[in-house]
C-alpha atoms as a PDB file:
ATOM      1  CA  UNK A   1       0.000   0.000   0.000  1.00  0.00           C
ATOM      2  CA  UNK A   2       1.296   3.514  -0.850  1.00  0.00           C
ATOM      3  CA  UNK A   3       1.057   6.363   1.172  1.00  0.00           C
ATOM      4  CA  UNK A   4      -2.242   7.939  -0.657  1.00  0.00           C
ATOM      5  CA  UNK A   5      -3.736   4.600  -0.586  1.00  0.00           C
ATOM      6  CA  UNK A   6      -3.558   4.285   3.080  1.00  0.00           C
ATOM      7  CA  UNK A   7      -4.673   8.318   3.350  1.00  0.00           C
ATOM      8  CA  UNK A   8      -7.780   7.123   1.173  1.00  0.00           C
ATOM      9  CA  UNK A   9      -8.435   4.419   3.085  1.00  0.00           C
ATOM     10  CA  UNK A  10      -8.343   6.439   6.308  1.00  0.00           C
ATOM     11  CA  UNK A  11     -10.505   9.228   5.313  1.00  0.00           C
ATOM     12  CA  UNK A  12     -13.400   6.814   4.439  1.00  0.00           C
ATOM     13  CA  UNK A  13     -14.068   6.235   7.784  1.00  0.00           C
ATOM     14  CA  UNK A  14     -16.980   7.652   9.426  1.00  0.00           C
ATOM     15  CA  UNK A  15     -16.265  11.167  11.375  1.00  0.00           C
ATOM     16  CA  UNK A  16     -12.743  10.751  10.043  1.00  0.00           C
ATOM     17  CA  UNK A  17     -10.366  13.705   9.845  1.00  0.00           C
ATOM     18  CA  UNK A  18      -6.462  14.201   9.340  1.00  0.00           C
ATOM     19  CA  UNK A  19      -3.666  16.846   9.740  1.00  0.00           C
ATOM     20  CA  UNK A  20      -0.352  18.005  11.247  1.00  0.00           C
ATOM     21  CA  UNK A  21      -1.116  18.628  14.822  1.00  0.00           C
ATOM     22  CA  UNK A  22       2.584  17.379  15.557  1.00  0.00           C
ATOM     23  CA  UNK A  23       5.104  18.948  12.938  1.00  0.00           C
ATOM     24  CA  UNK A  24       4.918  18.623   8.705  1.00  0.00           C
ATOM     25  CA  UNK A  25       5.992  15.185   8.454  1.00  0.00           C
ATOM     26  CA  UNK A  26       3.524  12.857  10.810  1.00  0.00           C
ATOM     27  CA  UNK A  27       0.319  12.748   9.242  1.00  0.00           C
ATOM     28  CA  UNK A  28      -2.321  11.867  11.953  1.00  0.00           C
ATOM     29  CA  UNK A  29      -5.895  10.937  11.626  1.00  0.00           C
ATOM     30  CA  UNK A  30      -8.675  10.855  13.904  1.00  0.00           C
ATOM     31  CA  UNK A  31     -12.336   9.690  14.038  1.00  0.00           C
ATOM     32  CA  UNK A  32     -14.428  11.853  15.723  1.00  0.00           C
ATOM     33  CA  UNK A  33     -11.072  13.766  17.340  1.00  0.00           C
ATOM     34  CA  UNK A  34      -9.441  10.550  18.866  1.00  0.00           C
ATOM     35  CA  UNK A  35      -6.474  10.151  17.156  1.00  0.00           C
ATOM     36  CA  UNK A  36      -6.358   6.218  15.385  1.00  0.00           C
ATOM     37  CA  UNK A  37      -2.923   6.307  13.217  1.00  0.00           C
ATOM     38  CA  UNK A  38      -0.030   7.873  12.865  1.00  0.00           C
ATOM     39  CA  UNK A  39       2.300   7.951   9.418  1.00  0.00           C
ATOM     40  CA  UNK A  40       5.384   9.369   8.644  1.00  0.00           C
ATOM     41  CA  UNK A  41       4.992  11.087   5.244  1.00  0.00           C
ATOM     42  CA  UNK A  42       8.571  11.435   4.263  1.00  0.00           C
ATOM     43  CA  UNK A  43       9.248   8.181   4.954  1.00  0.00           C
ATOM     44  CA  UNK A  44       6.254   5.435   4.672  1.00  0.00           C
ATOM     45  CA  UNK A  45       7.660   2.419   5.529  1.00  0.00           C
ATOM     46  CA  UNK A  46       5.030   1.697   8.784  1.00  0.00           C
ATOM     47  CA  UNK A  47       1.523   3.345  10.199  1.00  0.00           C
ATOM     48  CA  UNK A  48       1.469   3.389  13.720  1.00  0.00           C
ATOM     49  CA  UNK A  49      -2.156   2.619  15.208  1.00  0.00           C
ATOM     50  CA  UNK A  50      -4.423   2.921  18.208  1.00  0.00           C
ATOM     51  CA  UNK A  51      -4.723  -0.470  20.145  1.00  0.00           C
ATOM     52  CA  UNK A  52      -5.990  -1.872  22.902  1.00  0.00           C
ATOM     53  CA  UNK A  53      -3.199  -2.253  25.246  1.00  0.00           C
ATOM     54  CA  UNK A  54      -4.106  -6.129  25.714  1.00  0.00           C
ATOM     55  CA  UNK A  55      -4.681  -6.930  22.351  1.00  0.00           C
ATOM     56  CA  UNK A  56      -1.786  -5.787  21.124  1.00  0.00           C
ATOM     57  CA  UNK A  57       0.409  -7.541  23.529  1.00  0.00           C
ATOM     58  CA  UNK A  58      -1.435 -10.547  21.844  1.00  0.00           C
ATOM     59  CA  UNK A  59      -0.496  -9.411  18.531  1.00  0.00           C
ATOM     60  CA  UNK A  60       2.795  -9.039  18.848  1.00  0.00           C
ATOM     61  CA  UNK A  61       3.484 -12.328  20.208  1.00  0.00           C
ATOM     62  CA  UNK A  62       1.704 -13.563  17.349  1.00  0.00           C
ATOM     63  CA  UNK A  63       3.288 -11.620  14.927  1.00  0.00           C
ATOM     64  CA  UNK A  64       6.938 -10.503  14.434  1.00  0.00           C
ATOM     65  CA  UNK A  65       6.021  -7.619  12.026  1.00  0.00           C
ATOM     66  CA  UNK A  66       3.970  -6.118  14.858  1.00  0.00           C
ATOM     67  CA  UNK A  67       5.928  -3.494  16.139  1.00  0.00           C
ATOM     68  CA  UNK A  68       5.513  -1.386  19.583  1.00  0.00           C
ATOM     69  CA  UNK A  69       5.243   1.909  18.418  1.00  0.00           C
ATOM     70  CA  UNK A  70       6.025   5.271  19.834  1.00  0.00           C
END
């Protein structure tokens, strides 16, 4: 997926919004002004996202490209 794919993809969510609340390079977007992902535009290579703590313990013992993010 490229980088306007994923902003697509985002933005079709109900209530969904995005911007630069952080500096010109992390794009966030938000549903409803709760922040669900987080991408680096000058370098796409990973989207961080909004889990629940639990499950994504889970996840990444399930799978190794399951990163803890930032």
């Amino acid at each position: 997926m490229d980088i306007e794919a994923l902003h697509q993809y985002c933005l079709q969510k109900q209530g969904a919004t995005d911007g630069f609340p952080f500096d010109q390079k992390t794009l966030v977007f938000k549903v409803y002004g709760k922040l669900f992902a987080l991408v680096d535009v000058d370098d796409f290579v990973s989207i961080n996202l909004k889990c629940d703590p639990v499950w994504a313990i889970e996840l990444r013992e399930r799978y190794a490209a399951i990163k803890s993010g930032f």
